[in-house]
Protein backbone atom coordinates (compact mmCIF):
# COMPACT_ATOMS: atom_id res chain seq x y z
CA UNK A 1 114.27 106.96 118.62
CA UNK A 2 113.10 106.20 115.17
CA UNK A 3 111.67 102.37 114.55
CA UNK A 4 114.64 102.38 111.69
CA UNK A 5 117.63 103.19 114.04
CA UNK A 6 119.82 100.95 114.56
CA UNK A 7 123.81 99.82 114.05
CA UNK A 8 124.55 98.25 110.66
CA UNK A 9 126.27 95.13 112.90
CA UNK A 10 122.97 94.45 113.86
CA UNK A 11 120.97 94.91 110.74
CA UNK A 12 123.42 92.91 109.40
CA UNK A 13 123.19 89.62 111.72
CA UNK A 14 119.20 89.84 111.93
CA UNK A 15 119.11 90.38 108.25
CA UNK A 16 121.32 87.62 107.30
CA UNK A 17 119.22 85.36 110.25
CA UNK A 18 115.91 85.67 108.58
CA UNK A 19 117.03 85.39 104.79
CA UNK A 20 118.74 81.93 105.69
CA UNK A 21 115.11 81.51 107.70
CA UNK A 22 113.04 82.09 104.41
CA UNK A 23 115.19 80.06 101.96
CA UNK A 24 114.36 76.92 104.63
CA UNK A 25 111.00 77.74 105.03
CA UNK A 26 110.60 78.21 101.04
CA UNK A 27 112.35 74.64 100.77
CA UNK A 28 109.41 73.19 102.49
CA UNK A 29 106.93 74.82 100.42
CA UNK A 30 104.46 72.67 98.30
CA UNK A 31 102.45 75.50 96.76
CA UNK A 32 101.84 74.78 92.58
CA UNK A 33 103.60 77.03 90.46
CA UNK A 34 105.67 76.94 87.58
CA UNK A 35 109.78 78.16 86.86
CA UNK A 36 111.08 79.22 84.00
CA UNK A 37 115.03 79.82 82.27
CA UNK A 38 115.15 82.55 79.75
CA UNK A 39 112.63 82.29 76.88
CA UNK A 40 113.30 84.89 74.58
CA UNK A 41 110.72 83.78 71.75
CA UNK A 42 108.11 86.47 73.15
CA UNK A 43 109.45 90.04 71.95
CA UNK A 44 108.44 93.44 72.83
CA UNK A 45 105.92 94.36 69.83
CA UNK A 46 107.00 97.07 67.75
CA UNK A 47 107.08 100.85 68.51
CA UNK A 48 104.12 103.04 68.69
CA UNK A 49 102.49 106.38 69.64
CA UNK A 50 99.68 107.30 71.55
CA UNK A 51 96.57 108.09 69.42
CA UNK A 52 95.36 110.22 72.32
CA UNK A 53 96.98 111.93 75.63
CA UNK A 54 96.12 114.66 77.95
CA UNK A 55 96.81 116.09 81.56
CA UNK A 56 94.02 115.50 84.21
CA UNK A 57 93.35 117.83 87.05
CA UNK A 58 93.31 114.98 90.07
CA UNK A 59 93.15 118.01 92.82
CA UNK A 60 94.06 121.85 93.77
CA UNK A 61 97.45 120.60 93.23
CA UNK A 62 98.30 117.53 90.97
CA UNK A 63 97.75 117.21 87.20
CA UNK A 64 98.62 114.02 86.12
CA UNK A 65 99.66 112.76 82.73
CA UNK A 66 97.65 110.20 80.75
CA UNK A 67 98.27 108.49 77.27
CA UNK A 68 95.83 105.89 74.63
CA UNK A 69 97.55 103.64 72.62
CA UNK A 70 96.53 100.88 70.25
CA UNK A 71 92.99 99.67 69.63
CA UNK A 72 90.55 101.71 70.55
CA UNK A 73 87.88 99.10 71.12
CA UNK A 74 90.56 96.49 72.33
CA UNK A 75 90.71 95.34 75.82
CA UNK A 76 92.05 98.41 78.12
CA UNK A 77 94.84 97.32 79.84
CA UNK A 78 96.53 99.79 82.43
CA UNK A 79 100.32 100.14 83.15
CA UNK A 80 101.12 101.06 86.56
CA UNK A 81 104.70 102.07 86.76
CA UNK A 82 107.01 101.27 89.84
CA UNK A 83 108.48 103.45 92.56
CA UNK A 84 106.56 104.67 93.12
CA UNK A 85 107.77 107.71 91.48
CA UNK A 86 109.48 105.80 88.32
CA UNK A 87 107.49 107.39 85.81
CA UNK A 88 106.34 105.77 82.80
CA UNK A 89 108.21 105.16 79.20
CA UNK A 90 107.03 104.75 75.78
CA UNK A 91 108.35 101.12 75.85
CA UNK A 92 106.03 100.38 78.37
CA UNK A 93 103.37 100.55 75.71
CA UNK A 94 104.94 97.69 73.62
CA UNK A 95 104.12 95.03 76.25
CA UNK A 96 100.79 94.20 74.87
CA UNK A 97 99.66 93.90 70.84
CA UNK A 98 98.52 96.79 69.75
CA UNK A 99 96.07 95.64 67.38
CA UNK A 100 93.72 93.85 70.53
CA UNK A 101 94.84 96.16 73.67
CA UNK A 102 93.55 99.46 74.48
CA UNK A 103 96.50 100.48 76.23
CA UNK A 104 96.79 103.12 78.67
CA UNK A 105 99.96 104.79 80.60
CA UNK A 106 99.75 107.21 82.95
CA UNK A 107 102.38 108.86 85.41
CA UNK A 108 101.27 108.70 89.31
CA UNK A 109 101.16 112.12 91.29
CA UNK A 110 104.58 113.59 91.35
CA UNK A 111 106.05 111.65 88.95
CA UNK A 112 107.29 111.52 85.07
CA UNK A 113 105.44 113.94 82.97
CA UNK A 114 103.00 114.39 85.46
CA UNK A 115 103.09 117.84 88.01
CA UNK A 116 104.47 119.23 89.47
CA UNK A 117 107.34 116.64 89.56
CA UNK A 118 108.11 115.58 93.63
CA UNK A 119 105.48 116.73 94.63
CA UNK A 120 105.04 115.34 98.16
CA UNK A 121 101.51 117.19 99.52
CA UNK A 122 98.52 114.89 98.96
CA UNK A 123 100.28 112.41 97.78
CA UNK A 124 99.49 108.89 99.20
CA UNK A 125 98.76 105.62 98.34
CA UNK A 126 94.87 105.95 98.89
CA UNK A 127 94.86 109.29 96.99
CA UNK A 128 96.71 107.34 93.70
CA UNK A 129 93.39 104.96 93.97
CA UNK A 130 91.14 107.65 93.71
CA UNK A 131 93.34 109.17 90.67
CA UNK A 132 93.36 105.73 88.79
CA UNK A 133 88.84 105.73 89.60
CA UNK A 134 88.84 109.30 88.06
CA UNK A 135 90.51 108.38 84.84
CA UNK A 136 89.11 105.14 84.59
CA UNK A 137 85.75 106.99 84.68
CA UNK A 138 87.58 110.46 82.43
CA UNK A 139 88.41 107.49 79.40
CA UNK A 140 84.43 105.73 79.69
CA UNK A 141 86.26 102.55 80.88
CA UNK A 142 84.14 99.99 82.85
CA UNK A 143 86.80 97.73 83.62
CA UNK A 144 90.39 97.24 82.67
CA UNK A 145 93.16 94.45 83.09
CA UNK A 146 95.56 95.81 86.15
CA UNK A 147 99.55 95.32 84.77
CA UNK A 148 102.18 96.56 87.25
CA UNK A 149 105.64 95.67 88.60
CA UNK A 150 107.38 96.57 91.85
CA UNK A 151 105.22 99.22 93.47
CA UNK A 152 103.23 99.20 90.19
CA UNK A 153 101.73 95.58 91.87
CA UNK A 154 101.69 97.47 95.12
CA UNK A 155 99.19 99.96 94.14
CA UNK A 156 97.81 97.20 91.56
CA UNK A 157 96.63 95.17 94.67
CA UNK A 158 95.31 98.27 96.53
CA UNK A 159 93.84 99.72 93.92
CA UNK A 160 91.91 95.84 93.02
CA UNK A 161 91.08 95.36 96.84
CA UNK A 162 89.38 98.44 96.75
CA UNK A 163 87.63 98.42 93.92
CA UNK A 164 87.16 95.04 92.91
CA UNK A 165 84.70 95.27 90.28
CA UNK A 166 85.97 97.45 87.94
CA UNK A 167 88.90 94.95 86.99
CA UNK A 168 89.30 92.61 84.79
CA UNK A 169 92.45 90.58 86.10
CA UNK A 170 96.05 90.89 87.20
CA UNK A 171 99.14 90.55 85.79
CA UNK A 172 101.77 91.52 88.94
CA UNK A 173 105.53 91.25 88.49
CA UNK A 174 108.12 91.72 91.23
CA UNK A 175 106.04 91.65 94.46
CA UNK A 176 106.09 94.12 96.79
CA UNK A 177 103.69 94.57 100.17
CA UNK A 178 105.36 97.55 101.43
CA UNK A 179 105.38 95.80 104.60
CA UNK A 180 108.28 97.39 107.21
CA UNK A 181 110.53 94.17 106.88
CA UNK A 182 110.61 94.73 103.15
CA UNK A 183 111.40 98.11 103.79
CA UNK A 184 113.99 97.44 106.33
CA UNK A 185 115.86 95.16 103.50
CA UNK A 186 115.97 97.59 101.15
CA UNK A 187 117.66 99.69 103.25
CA UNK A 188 119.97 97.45 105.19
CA UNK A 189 119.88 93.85 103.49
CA UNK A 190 120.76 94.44 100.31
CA UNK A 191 123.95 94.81 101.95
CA UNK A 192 124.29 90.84 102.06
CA UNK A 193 124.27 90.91 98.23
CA UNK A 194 125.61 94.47 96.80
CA UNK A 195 128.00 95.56 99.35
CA UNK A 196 129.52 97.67 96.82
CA UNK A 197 126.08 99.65 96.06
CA UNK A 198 125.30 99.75 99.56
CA UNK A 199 128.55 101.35 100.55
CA UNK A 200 128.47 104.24 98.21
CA UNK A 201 124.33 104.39 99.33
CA UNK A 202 125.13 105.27 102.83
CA UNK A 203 128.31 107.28 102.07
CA UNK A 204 126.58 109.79 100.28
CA UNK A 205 125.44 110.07 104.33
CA UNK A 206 127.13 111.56 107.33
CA UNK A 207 128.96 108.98 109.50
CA UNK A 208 126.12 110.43 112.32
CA UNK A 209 123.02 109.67 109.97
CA UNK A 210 124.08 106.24 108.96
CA UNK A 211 122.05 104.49 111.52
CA UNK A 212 118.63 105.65 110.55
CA UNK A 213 119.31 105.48 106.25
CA UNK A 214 115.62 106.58 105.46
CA UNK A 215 115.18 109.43 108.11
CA UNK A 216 118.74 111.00 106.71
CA UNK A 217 117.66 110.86 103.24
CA UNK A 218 114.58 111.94 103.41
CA UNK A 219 115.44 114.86 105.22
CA UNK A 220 118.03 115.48 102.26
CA UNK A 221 115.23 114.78 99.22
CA UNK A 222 112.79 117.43 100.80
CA UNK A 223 115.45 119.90 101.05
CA UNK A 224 113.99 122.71 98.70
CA UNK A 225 118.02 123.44 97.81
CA UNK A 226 119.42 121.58 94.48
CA UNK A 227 122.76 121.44 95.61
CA UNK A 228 121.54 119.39 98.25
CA UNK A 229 118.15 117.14 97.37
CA UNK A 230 119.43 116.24 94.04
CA UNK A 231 123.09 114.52 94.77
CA UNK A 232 120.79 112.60 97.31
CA UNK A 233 117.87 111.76 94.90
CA UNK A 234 120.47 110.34 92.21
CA UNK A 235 122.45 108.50 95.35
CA UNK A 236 119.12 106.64 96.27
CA UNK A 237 118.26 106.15 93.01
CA UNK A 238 121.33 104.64 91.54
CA UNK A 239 121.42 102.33 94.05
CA UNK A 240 117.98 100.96 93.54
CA UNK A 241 118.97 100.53 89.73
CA UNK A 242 122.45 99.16 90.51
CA UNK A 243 120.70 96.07 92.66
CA UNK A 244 117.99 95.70 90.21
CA UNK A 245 119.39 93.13 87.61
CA UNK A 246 121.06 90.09 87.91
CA UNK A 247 123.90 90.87 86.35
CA UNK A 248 125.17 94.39 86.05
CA UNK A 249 123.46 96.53 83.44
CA UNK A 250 125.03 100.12 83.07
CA UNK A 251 121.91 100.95 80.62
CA UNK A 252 119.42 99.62 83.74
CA UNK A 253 121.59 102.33 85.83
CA UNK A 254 122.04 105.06 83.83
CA UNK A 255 118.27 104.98 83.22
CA UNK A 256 118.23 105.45 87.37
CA UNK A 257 120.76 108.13 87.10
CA UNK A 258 118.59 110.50 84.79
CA UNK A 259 117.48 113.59 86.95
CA UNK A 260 113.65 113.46 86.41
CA UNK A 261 113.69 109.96 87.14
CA UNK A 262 116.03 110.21 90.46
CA UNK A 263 113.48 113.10 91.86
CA UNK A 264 110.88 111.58 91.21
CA UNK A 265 111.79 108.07 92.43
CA UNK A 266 113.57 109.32 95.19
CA UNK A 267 111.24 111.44 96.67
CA UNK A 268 107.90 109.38 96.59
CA UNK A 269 109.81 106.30 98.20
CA UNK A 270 111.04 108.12 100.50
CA UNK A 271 108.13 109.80 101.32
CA UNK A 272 105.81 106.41 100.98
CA UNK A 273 108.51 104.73 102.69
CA UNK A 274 108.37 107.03 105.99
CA UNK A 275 104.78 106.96 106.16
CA UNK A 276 104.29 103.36 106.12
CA UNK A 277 102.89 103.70 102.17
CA UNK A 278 99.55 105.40 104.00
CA UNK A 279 98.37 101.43 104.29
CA UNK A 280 97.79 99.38 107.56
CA UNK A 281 100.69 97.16 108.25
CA UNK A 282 99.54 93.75 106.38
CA UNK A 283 96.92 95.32 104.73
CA UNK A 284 97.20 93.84 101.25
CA UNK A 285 97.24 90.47 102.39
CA UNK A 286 94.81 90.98 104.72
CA UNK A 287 92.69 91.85 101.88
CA UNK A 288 93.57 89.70 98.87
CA UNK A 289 90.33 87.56 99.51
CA UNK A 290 88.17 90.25 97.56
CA UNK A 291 90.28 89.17 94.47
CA UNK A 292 89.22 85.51 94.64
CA UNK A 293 88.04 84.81 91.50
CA UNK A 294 89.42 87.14 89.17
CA UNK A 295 92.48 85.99 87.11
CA UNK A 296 95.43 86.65 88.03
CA UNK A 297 99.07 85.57 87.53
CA UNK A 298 102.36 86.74 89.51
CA UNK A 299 105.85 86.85 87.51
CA UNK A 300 108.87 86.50 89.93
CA UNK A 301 112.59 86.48 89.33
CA UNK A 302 114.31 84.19 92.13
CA UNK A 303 117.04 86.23 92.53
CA UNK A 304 115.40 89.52 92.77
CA UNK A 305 117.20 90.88 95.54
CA UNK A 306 115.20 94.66 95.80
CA UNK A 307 111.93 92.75 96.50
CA UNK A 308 112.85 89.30 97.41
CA UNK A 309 110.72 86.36 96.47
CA UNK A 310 109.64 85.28 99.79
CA UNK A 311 106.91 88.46 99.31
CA UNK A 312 105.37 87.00 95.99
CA UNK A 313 105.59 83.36 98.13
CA UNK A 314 103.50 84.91 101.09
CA UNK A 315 100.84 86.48 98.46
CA UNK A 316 100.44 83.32 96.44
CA UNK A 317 99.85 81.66 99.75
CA UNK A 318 96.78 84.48 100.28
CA UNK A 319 96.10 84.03 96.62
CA UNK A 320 96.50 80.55 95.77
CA UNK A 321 94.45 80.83 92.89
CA UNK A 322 96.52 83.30 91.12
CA UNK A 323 99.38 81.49 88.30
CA UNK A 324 102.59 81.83 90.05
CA UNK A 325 105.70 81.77 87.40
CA UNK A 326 108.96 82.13 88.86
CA UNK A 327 112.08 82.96 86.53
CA UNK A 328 114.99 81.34 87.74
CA UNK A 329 117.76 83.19 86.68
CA UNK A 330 116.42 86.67 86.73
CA UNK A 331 116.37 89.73 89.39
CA UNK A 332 113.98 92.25 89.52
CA UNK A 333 113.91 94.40 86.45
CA UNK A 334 111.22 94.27 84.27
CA UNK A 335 113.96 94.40 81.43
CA UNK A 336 115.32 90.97 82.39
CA UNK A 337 115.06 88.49 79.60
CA UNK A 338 112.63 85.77 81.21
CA UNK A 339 110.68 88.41 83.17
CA UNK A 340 110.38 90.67 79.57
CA UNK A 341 109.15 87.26 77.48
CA UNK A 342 106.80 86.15 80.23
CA UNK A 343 104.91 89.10 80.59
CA UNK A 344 104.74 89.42 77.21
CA UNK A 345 103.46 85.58 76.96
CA UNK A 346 101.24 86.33 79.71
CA UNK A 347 99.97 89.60 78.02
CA UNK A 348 99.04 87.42 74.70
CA UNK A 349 97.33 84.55 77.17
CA UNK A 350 95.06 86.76 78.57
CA UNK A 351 94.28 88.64 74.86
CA UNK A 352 92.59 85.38 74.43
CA UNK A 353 91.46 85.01 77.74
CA UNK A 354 89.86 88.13 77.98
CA UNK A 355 88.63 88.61 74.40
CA UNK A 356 84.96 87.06 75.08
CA UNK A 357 84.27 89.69 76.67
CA UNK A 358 85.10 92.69 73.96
């Protein structure tokens, strides 16, 4: 029997057991951070293009797509989008100023522009490491500020605890350690909040394949037939879009709904997802201590219900040295309004922080 089977009455109860568990344990907490309501004085900066792009040959197989933008002498910052799968946009460039950042953007193995698109062969999480070294090395870059969200501070954190040296800091939003409970309430606890999502998520499933969610679907997703892999890819995918904001955003979901998107996302989590993301159990926590003493800083919404906050809690216990800013009325898009202005504040902190060096 797979580790995931299991009736939804039980997911349910234990679910619903350990959440009220973590909201008592958090009330007890006396770690130092800082909270912060909606501060919209920090805008995206304005639109821009890439002054230099390419595709890189990572293998026999993958060809990923890569993108400069700003200064070229600035401090290179690299965006790792989420998923993983997600893809990147061009508003992902506007995070940082233009004028100081040498900003690159790439799209991970079997995702966005990058191919071929779902591509699930030699793709895992230590094989995305080893694409991020070679184009680090490709661009002549000898470090670079890590900037990702979701999975993007998933692979940020593997990607910094294995190579250590070549970064210059963090800036992590919406924590997530990929660690089986995490994976277990994406699947089943998000329930608790978004019973609506979560009842047209499993419906797009067989009354039989409803008690293991991630074995039925990825089964579906690898399908090689689009009649059948893609009504599953935009199923998963709209519901990780519907659950992502506090309140509902039909812009956030029909985003999720495009088709390159959905395939993409779809397939790599559940690929990742079924493979335990190719990472010991723990394993980013157990490793953290190789970051002490670079600077970092964490951005959490409270209410983000896809990766709750008790994962950012347990790093910045591992990490205590890392800023921890929580925004207390947000969820876990990067698009919400205090989680867009504090990265963007955070972006412009470490401009100066950072600019010694360059």
């Amino acid at each position: 029997m797979n580790e995931y089977t299991r009736t939804l009455d039980q997911t349910y109860f234990e679910l619903t057991a350990i959440y009220h568990l973590f909201l008592s344990i958090f009330k007890q907490t006396t770690l130092t951070f800082s909270t912060m309501q909606t501060d919209t004085s920090f805008k995206l900066f304005p639109r821009i293009e890439p002054y230099q792009s390419g595709m890189l040959p990572v293998d026999s197989i993958h060809t990923i797509y890569w993108e400069q933008s700003g200064n070229p002498a600035g401090i290179p910052v690299v965006f790792l989008h989420g998923g993983p799968g997600a893809g990147s946009t061009p508003t992902h460039r506007r995070f940082f100023d233009p004028s100081c950042y040498r900003i690159i953007i790439f799209d991970q193995r079997g995702a966005g522009r990058s191919t071929p698109l779902g591509e699930l062969r030699d793709n895992t999480t230590p094989l995305l490491i080893s694409d991020l070294e070679q184009l680090r090395q490709q661009l002549e870059i000898e470090k670079w500020l890590i900037f990702g969200g979701s999975w993007g501070s998933t692979l940020g954190l593997a990607y910094g605890e294995a190579h250590p040296d070549r970064c210059l800091g963090f800036i992590l939003r919406g924590i997530f350690l990929c660690r089986k409970k995490e994976i277990d309430w994406f699947l089943y606890g998000l329930q608790i909040f978004f019973p609506e999502a979560w009842q047209k998520f499993i419906e797009a499933l067989d009354a039989t394949e409803r008690n293991d969610i991630l074995t039925a679907y990825y089964q579906r997703i690898k399908n090689v037939d689009p009649a059948i892999h893609m009504p599953a890819a935009r199923s998963w995918s709209i519901y990780e879009g519907t659950c992502s904001t506090l309140l509902p955003s039909p812009e956030t979901v029909n985003y999720f709904s495009d088709d390159t998107v959905a395939l993409g996302l779809a397939r790599m989590e559940t690929h990742y997802f079924s493979h335990d993301i190719f990472l010991p159990e723990n394993a980013l926590l157990d490793n953290v201590q190789k970051l002490h003493g670079i600077p970092a800083t964490i951005v959490q919404g409270r209410y983000d219900a896809v990766c709750p906050i008790i994962s950012a809690d347990d790093l910045h216990r591992a990490w205590p040295q890392a800023e921890y800013i929580i925004i207390d009325d947000a969820g876990h898009s990067v698009w919400e309004p205090g989680i867009l202005s504090a990265l963007i504040k955070t972006t412009e902190e470490y401009k100066q922080r950072l600019a010694p060096s360059f």
